[in-house]
PDB file of N, CA and C in Angstrom:
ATOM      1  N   UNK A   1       0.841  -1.194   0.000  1.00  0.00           N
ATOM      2  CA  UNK A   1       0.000   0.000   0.000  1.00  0.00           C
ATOM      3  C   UNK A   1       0.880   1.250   0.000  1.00  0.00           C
ATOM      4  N   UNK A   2       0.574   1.918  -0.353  1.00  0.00           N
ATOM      5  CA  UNK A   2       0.844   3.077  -0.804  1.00  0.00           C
ATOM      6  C   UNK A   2       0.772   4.261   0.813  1.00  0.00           C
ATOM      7  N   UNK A   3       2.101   4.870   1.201  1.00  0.00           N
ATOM      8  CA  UNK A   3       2.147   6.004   2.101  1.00  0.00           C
ATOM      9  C   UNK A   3       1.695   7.433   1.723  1.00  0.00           C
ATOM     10  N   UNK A   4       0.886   7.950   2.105  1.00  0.00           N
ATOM     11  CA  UNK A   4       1.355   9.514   1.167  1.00  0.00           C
ATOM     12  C   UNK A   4       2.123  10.329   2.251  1.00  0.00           C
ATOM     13  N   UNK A   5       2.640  11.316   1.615  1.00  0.00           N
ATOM     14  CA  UNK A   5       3.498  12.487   2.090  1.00  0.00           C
ATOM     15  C   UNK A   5       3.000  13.061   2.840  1.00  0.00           C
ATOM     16  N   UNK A   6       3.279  14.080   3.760  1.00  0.00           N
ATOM     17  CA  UNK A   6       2.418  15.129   3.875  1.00  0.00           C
ATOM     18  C   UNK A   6       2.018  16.140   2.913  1.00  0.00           C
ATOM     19  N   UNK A   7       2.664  16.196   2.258  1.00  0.00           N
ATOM     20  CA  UNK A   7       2.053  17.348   0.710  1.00  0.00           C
ATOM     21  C   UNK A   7       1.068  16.542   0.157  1.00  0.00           C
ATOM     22  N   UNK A   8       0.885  15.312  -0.088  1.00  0.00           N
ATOM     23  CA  UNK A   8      -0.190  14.904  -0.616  1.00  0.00           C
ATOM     24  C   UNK A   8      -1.557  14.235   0.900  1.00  0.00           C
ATOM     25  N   UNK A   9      -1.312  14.724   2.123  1.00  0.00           N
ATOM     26  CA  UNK A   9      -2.692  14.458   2.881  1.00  0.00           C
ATOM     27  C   UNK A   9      -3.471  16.020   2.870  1.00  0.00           C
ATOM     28  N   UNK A  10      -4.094  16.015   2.114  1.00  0.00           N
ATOM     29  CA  UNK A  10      -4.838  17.268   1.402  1.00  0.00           C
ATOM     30  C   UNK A  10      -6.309  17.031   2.418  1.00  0.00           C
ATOM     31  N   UNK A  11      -7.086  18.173   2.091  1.00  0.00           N
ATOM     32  CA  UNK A  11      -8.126  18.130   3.434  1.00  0.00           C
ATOM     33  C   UNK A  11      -9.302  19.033   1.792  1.00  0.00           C
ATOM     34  N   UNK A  12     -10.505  18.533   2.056  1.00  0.00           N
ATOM     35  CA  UNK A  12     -11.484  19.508   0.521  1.00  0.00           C
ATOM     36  C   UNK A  12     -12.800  18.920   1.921  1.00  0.00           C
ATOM     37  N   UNK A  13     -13.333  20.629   1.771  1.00  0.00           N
ATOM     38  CA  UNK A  13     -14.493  20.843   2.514  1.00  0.00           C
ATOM     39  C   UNK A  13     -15.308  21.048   1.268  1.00  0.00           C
ATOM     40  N   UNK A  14     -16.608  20.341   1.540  1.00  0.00           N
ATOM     41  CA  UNK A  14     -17.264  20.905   0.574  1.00  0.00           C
ATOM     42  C   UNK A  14     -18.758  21.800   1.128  1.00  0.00           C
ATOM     43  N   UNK A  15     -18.947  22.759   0.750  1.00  0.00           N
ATOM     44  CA  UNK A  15     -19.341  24.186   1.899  1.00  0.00           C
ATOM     45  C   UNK A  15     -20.233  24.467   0.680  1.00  0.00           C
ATOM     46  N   UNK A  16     -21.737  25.181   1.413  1.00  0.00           N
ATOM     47  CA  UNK A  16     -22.447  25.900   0.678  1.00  0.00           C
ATOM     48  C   UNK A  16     -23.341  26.364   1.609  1.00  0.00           C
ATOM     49  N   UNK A  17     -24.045  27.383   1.436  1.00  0.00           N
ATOM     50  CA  UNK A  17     -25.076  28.363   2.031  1.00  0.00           C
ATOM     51  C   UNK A  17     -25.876  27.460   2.344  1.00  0.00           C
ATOM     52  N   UNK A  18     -26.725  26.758   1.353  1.00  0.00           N
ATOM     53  CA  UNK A  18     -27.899  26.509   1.299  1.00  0.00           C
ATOM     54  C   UNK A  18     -28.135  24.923   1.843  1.00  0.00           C
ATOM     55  N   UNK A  19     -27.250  24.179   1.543  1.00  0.00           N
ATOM     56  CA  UNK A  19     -27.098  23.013   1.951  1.00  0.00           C
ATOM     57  C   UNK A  19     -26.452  22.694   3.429  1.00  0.00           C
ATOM     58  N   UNK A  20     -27.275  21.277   3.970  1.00  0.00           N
ATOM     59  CA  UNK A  20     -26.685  21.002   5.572  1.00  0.00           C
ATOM     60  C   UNK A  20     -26.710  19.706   5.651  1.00  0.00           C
ATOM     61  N   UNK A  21     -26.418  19.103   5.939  1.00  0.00           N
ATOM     62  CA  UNK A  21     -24.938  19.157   6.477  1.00  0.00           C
ATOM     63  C   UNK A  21     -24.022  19.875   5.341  1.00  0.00           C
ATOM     64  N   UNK A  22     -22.429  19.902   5.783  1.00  0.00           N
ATOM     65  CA  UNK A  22     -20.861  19.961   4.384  1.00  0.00           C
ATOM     66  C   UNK A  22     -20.228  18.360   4.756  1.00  0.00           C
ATOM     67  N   UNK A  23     -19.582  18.648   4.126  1.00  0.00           N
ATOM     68  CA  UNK A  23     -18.827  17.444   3.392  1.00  0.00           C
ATOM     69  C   UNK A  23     -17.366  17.621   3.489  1.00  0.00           C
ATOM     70  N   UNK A  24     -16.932  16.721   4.484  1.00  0.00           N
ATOM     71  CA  UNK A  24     -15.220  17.040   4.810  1.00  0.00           C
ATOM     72  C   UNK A  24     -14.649  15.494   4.271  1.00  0.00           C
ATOM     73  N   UNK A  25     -13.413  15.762   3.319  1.00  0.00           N
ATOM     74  CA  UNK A  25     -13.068  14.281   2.471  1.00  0.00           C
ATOM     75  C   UNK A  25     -11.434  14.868   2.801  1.00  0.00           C
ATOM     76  N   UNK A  26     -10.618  13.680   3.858  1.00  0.00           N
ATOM     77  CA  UNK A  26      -9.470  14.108   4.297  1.00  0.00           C
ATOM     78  C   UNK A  26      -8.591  13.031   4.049  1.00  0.00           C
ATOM     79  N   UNK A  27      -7.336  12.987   4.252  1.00  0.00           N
ATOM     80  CA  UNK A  27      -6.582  11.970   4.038  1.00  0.00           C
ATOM     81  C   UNK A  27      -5.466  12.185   4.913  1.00  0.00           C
ATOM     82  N   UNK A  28      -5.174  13.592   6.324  1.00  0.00           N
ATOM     83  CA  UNK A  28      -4.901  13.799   7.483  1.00  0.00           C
ATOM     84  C   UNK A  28      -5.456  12.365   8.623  1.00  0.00           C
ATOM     85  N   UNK A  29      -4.279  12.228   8.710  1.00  0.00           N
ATOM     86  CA  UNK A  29      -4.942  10.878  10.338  1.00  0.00           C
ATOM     87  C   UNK A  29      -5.376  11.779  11.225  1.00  0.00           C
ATOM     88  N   UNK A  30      -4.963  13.115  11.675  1.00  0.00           N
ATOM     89  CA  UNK A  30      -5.066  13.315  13.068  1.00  0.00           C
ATOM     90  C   UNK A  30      -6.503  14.167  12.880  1.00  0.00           C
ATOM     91  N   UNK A  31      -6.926  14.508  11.758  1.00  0.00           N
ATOM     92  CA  UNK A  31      -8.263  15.058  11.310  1.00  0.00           C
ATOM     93  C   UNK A  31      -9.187  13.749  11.432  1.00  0.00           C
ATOM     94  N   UNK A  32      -8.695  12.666  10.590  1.00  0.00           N
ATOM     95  CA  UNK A  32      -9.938  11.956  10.724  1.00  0.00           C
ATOM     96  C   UNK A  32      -9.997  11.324  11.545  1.00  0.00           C
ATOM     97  N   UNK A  33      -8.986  11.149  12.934  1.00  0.00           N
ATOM     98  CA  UNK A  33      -9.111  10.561  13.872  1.00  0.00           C
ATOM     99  C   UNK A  33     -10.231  11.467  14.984  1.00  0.00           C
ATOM    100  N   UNK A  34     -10.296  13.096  14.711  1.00  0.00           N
ATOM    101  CA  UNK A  34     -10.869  13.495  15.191  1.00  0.00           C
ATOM    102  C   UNK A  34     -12.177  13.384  14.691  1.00  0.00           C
ATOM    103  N   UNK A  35     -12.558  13.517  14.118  1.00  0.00           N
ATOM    104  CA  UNK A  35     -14.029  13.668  12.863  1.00  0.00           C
ATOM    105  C   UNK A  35     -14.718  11.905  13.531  1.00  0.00           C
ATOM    106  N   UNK A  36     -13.571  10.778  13.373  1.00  0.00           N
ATOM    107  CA  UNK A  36     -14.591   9.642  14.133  1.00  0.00           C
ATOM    108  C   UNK A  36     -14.715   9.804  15.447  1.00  0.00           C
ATOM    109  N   UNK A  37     -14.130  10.446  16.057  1.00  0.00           N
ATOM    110  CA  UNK A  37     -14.363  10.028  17.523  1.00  0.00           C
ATOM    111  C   UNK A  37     -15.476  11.384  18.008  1.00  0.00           C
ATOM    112  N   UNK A  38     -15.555  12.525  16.869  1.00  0.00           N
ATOM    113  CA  UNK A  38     -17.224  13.160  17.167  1.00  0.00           C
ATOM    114  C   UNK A  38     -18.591  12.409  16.929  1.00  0.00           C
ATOM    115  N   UNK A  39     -18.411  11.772  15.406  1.00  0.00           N
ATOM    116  CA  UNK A  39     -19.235  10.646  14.406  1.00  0.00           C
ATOM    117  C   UNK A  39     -19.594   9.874  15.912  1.00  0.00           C
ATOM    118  N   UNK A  40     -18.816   9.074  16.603  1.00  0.00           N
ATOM    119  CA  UNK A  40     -18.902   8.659  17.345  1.00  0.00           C
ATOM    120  C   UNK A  40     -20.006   8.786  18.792  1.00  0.00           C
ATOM    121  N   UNK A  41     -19.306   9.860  19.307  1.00  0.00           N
ATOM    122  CA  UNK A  41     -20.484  10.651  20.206  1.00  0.00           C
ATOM    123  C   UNK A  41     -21.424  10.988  20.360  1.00  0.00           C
ATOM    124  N   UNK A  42     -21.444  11.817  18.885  1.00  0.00           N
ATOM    125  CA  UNK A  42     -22.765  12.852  18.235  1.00  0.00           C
ATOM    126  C   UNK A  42     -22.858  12.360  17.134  1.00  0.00           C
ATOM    127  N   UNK A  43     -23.553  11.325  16.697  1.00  0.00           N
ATOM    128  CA  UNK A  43     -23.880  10.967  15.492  1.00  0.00           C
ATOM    129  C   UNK A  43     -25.020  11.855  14.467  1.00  0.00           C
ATOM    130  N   UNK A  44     -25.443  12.390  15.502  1.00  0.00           N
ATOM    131  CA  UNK A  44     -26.646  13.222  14.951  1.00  0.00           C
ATOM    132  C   UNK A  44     -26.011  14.505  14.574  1.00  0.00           C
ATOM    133  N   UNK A  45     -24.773  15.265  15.049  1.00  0.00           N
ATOM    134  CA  UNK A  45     -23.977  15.834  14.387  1.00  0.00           C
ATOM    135  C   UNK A  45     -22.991  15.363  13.394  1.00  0.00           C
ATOM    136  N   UNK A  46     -22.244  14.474  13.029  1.00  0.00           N
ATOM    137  CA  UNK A  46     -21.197  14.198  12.602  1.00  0.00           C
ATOM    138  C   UNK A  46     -21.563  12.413  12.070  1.00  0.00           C
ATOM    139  N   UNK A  47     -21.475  12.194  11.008  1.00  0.00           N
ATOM    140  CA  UNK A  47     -21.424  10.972  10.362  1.00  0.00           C
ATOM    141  C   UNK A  47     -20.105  10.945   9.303  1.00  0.00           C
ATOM    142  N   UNK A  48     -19.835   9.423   9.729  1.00  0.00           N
ATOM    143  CA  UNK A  48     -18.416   8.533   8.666  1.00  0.00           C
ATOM    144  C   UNK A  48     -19.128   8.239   7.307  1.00  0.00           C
ATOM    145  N   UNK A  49     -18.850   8.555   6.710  1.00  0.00           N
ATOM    146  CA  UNK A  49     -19.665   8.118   5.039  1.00  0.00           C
ATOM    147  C   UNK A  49     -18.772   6.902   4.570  1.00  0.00           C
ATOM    148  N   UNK A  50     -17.473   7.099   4.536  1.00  0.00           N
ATOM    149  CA  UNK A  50     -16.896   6.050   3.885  1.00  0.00           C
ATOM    150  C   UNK A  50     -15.524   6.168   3.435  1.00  0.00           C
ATOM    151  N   UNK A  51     -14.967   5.372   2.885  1.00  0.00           N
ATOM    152  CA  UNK A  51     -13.031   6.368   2.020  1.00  0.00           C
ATOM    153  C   UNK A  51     -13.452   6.139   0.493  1.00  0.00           C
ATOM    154  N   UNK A  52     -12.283   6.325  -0.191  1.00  0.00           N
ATOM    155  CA  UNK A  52     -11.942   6.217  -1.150  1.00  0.00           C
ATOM    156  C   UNK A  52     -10.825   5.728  -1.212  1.00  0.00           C
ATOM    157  N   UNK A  53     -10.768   5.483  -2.962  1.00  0.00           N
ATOM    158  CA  UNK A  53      -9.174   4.596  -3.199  1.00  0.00           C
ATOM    159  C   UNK A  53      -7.881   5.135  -2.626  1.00  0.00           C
ATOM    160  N   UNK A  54      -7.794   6.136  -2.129  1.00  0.00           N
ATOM    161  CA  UNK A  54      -6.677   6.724  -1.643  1.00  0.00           C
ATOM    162  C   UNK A  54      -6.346   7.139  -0.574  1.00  0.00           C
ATOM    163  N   UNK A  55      -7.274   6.441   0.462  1.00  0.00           N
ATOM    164  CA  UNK A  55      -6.979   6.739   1.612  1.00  0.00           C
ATOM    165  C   UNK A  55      -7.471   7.874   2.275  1.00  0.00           C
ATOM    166  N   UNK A  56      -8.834   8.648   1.272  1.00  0.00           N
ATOM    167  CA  UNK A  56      -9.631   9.975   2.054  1.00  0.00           C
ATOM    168  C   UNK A  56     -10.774   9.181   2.510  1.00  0.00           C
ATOM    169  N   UNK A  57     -11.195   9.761   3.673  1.00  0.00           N
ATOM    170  CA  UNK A  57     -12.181   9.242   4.676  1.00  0.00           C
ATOM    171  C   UNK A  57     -13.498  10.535   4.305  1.00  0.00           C
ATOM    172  N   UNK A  58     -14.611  10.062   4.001  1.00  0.00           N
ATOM    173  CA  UNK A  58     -15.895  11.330   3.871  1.00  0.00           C
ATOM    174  C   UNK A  58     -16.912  10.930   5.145  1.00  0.00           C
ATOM    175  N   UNK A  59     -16.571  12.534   5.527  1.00  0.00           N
ATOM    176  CA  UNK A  59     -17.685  12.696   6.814  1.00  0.00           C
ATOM    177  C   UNK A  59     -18.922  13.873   5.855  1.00  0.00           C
ATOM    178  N   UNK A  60     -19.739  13.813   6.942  1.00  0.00           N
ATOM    179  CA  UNK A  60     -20.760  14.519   6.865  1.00  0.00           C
ATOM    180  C   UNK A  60     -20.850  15.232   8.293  1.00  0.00           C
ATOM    181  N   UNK A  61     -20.831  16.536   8.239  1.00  0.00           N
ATOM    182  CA  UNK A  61     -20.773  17.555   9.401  1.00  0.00           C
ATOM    183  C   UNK A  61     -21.843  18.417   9.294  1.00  0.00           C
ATOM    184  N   UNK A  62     -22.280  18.461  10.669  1.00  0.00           N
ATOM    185  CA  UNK A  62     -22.790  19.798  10.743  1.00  0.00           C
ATOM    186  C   UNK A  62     -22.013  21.222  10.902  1.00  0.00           C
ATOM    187  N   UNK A  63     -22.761  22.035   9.911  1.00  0.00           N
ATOM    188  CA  UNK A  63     -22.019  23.523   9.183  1.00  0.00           C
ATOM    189  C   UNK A  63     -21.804  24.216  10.847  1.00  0.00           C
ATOM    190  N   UNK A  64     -22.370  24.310  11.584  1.00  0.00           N
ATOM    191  CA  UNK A  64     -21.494  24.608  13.328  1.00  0.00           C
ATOM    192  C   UNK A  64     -20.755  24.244  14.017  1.00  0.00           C
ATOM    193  N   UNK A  65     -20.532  22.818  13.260  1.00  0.00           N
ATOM    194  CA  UNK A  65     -19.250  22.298  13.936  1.00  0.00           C
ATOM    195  C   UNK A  65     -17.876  22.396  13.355  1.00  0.00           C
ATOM    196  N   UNK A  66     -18.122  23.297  12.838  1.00  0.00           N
ATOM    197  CA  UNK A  66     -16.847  23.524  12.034  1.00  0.00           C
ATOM    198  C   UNK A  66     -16.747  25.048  11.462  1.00  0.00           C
ATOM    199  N   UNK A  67     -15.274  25.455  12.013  1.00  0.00           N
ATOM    200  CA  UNK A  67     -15.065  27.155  11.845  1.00  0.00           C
ATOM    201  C   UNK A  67     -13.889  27.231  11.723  1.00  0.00           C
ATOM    202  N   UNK A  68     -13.420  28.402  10.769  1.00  0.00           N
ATOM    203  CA  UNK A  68     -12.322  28.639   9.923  1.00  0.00           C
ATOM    204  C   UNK A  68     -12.182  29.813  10.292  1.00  0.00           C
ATOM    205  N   UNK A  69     -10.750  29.861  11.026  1.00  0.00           N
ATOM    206  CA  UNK A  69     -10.616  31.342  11.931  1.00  0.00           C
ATOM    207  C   UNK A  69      -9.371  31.735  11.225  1.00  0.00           C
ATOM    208  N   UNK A  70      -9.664  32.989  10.481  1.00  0.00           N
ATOM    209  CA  UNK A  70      -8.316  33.695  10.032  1.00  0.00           C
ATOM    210  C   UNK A  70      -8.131  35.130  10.577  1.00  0.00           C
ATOM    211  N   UNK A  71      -6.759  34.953  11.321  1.00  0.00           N
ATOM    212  CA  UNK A  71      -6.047  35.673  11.949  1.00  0.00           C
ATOM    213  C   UNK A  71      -4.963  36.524  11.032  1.00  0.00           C
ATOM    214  N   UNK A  72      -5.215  37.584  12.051  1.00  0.00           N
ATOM    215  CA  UNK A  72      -3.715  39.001  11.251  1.00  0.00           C
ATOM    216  C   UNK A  72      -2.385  38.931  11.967  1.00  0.00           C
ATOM    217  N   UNK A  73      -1.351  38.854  11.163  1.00  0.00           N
ATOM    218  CA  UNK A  73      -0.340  38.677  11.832  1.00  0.00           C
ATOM    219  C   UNK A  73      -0.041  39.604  12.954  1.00  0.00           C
ATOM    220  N   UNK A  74       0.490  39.052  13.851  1.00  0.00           N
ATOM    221  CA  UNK A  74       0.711  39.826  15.239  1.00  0.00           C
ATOM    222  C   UNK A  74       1.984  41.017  15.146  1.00  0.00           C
ATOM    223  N   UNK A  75       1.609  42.125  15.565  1.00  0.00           N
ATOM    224  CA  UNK A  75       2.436  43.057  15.679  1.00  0.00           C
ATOM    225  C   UNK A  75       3.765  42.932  15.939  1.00  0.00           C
ATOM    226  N   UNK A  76       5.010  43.554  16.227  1.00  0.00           N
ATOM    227  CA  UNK A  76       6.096  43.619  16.546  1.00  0.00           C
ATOM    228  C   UNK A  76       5.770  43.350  18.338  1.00  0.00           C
ATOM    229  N   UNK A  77       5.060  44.369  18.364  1.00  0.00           N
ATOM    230  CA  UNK A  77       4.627  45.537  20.067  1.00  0.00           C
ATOM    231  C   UNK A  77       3.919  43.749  20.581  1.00  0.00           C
ATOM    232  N   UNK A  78       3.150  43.631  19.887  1.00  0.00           N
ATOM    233  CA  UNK A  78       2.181  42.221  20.785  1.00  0.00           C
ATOM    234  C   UNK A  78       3.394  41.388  21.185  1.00  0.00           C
ATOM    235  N   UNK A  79       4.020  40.778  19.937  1.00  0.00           N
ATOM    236  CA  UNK A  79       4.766  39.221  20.264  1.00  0.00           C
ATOM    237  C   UNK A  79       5.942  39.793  21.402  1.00  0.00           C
ATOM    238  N   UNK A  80       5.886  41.495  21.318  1.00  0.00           N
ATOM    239  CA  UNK A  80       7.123  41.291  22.615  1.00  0.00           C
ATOM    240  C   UNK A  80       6.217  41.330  24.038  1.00  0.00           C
ATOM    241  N   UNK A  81       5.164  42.155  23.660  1.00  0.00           N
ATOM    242  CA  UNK A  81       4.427  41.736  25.046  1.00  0.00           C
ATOM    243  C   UNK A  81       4.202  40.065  25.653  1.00  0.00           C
ATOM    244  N   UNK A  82       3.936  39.559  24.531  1.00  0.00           N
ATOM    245  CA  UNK A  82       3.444  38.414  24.879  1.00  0.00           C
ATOM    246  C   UNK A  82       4.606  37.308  25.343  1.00  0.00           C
ATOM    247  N   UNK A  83       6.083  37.653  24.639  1.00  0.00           N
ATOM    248  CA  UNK A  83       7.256  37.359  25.116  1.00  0.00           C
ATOM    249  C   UNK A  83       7.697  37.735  26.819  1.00  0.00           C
ATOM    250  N   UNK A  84       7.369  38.925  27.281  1.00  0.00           N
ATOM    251  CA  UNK A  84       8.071  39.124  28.218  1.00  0.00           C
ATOM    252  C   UNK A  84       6.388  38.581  29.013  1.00  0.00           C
ATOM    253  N   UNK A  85       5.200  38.913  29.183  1.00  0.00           N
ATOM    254  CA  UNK A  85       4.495  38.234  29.635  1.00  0.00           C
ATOM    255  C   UNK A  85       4.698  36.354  30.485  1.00  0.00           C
ATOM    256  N   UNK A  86       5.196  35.543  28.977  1.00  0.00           N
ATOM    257  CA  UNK A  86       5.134  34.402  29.410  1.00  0.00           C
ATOM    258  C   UNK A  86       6.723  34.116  30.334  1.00  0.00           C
ATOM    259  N   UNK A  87       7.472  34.857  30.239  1.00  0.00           N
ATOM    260  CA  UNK A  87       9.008  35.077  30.436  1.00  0.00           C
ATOM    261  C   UNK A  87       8.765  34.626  32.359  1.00  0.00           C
ATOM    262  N   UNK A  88       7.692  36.221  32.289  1.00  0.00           N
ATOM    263  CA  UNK A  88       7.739  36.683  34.010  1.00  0.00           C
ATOM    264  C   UNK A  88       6.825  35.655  34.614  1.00  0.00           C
ATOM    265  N   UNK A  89       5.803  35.048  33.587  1.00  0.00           N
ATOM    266  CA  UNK A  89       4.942  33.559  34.202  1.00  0.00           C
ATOM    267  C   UNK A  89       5.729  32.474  34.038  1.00  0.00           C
ATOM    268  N   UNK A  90       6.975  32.625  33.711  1.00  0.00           N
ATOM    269  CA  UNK A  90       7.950  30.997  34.098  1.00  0.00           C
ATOM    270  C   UNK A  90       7.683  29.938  32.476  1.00  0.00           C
ATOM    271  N   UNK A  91       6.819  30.794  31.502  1.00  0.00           N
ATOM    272  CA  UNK A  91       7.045  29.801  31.011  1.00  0.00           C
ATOM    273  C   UNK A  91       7.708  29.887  29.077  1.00  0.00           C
ATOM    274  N   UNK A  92       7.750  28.372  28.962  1.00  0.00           N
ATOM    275  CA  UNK A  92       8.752  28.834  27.809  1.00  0.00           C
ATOM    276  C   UNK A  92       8.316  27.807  26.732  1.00  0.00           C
ATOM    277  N   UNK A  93       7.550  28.456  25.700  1.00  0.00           N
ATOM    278  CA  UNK A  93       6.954  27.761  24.681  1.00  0.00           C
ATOM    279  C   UNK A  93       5.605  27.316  24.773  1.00  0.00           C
ATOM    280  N   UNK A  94       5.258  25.735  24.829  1.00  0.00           N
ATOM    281  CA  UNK A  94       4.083  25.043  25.284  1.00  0.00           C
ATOM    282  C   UNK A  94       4.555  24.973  26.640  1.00  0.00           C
ATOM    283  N   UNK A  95       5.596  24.691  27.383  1.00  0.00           N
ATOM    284  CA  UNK A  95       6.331  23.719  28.511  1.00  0.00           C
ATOM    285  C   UNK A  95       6.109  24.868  29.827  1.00  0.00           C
ATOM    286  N   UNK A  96       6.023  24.672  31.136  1.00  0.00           N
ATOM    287  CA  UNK A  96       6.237  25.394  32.020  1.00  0.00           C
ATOM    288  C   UNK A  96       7.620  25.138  32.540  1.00  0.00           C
ATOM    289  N   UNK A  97       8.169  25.880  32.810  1.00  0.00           N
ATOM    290  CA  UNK A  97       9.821  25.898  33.019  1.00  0.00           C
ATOM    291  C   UNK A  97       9.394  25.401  35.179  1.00  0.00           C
ATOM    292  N   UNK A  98       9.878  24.086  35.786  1.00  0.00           N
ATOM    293  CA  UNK A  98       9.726  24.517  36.705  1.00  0.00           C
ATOM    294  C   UNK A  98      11.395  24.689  38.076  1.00  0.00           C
TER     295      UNK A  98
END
């Protein structure tokens, strides 16, 4: 069987106004590991449809469970605030320094 790359685990939402559920067809593990274990829970939100020959998995989502947040790059002034902020709280990166 065939590995793909990460350049080829591609993610296609398929999104429209008018229609509900969308349609998420992924070939990310750590996406579709998430997507079954909602399918799972909330079936009445989130259903497994099936794969394809290549290893994409199709869910069916509800259009609220899913949001696409685009952000502006952070200032000079922020990332140093936010630098000396986590500095004086001990911590460094994800990790707490102890």
């Amino acid at each position: 069987m065939y590995k793909l790359t990460k350049k080829e685990r591609d993610t296609e939402i398929y999104y429209n106004q008018s229609d509900d559920p969308m349609q998420i067809r992924t070939n990310d593990p750590k996406l579709i590991r998430r997507l079954a274990e909602l399918s799972e829970e909330y079936p009445d939100l989130c259903r497994y449809i099936g794969k394809d020959e290549i290893c994409g998995s199709y869910f069916e989502v509800d259009k609220k469970r899913i949001s696409i947040h685009v952000t502006r790059p952070y200032s000079d002034e922020r990332r140093r605030k936010q630098s000396e902020w986590a500095k004086e709280h001990g911590l460094k990166g994800n990790q707490r320094q102890d």
